[in-house]
Protein backbone atom coordinates (compact mmCIF):
# COMPACT_ATOMS: atom_id res chain seq x y z
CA UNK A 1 0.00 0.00 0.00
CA UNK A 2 1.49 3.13 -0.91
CA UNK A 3 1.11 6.52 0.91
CA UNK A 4 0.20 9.65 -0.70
CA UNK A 5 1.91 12.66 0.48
CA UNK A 6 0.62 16.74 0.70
CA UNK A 7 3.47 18.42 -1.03
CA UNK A 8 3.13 21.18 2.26
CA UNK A 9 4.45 17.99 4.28
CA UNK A 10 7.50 17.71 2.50
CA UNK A 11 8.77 21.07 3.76
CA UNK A 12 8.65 22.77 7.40
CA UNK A 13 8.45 26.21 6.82
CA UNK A 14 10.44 28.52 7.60
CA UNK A 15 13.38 26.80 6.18
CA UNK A 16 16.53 27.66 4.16
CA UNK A 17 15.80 26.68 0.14
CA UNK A 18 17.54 27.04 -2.26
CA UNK A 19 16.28 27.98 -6.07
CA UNK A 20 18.57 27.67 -8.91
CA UNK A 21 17.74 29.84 -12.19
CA UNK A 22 19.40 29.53 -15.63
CA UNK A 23 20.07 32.08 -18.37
CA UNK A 24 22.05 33.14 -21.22
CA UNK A 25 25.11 35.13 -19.33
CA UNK A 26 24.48 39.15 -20.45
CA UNK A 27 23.01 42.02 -19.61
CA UNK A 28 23.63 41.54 -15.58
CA UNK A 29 21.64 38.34 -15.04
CA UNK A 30 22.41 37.96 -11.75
CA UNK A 31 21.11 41.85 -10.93
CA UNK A 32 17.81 40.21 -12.91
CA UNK A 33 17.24 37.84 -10.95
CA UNK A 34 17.74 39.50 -7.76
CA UNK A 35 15.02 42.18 -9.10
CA UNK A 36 12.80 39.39 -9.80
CA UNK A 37 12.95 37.26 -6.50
CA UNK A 38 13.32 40.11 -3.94
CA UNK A 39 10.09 41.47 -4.03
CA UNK A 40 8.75 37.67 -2.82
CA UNK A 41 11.62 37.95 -0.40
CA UNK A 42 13.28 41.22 0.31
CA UNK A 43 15.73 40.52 3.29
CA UNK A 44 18.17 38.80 0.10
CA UNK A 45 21.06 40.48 -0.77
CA UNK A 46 23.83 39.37 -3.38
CA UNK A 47 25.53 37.43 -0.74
CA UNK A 48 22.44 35.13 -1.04
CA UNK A 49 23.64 34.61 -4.74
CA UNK A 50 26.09 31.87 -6.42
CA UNK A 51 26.99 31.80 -9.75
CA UNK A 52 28.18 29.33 -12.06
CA UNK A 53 28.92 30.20 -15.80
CA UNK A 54 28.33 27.01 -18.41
CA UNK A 55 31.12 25.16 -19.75
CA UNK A 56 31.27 27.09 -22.61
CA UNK A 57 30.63 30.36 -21.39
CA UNK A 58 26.88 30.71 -22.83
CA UNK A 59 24.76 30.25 -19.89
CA UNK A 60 24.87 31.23 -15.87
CA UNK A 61 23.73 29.32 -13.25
CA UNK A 62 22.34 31.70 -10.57
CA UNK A 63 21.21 29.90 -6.95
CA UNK A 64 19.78 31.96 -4.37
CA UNK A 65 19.53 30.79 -1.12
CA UNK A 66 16.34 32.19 0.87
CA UNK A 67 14.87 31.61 4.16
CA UNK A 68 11.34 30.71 2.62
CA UNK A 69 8.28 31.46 5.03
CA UNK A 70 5.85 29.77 2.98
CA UNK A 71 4.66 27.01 -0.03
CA UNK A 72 2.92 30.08 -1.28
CA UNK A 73 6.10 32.59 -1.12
CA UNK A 74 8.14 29.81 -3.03
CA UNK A 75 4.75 29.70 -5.41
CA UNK A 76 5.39 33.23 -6.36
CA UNK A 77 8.53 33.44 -6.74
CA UNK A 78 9.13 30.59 -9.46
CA UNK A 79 5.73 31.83 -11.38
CA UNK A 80 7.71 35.56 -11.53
CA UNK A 81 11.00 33.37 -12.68
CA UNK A 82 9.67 31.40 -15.31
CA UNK A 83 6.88 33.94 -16.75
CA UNK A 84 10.77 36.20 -17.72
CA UNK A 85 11.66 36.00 -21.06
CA UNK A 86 15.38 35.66 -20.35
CA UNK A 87 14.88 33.01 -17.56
CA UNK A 88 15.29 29.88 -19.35
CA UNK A 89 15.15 27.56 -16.38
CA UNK A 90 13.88 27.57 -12.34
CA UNK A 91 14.60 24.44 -10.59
């Protein structure tokens, strides 16, 4: 018998999470996607950032580490992500 779990239950809010967002590395994509998670949670700076360009220079992998309140925060703050033209990936 298997056991179905709510997706709430997986998490214990507030907790530190981490979201990892990919895009073609121009035009300051690291200052985009600080604009575009901080007003879902404001207390991150750039010291909440890591970057990681793509083996061949192309792309940048941008993870910012939050102290998520809520399923809903985390809710918001992928929809403004992936609705961005120049965000090609949220994970």
């Amino acid at each position: 018998m298997s056991e179905t779990h709510n997706s709430d239950e997986l998490f214990q809010f507030p907790c530190e999470f981490p979201i990892k967002v990919m895009g073609k590395d121009e035009d300051n994509f690291e200052q985009l996607v600080i604009e575009l998670v901080c007003p879902h949670a404001p207390e991150i700076g750039r010291d909440a950032l890591h970057s990681r360009p793509s083996k061949g220079g192309k792309y940048l992998a941008v993870t910012v580490t939050l102290y998520a309140q809520s399923r809903t925060q985390l809710d918001a703050i992928y929809n403004s992500l992936s609705q961005h033209k120049r965000v090609l990936m949220a994970l």
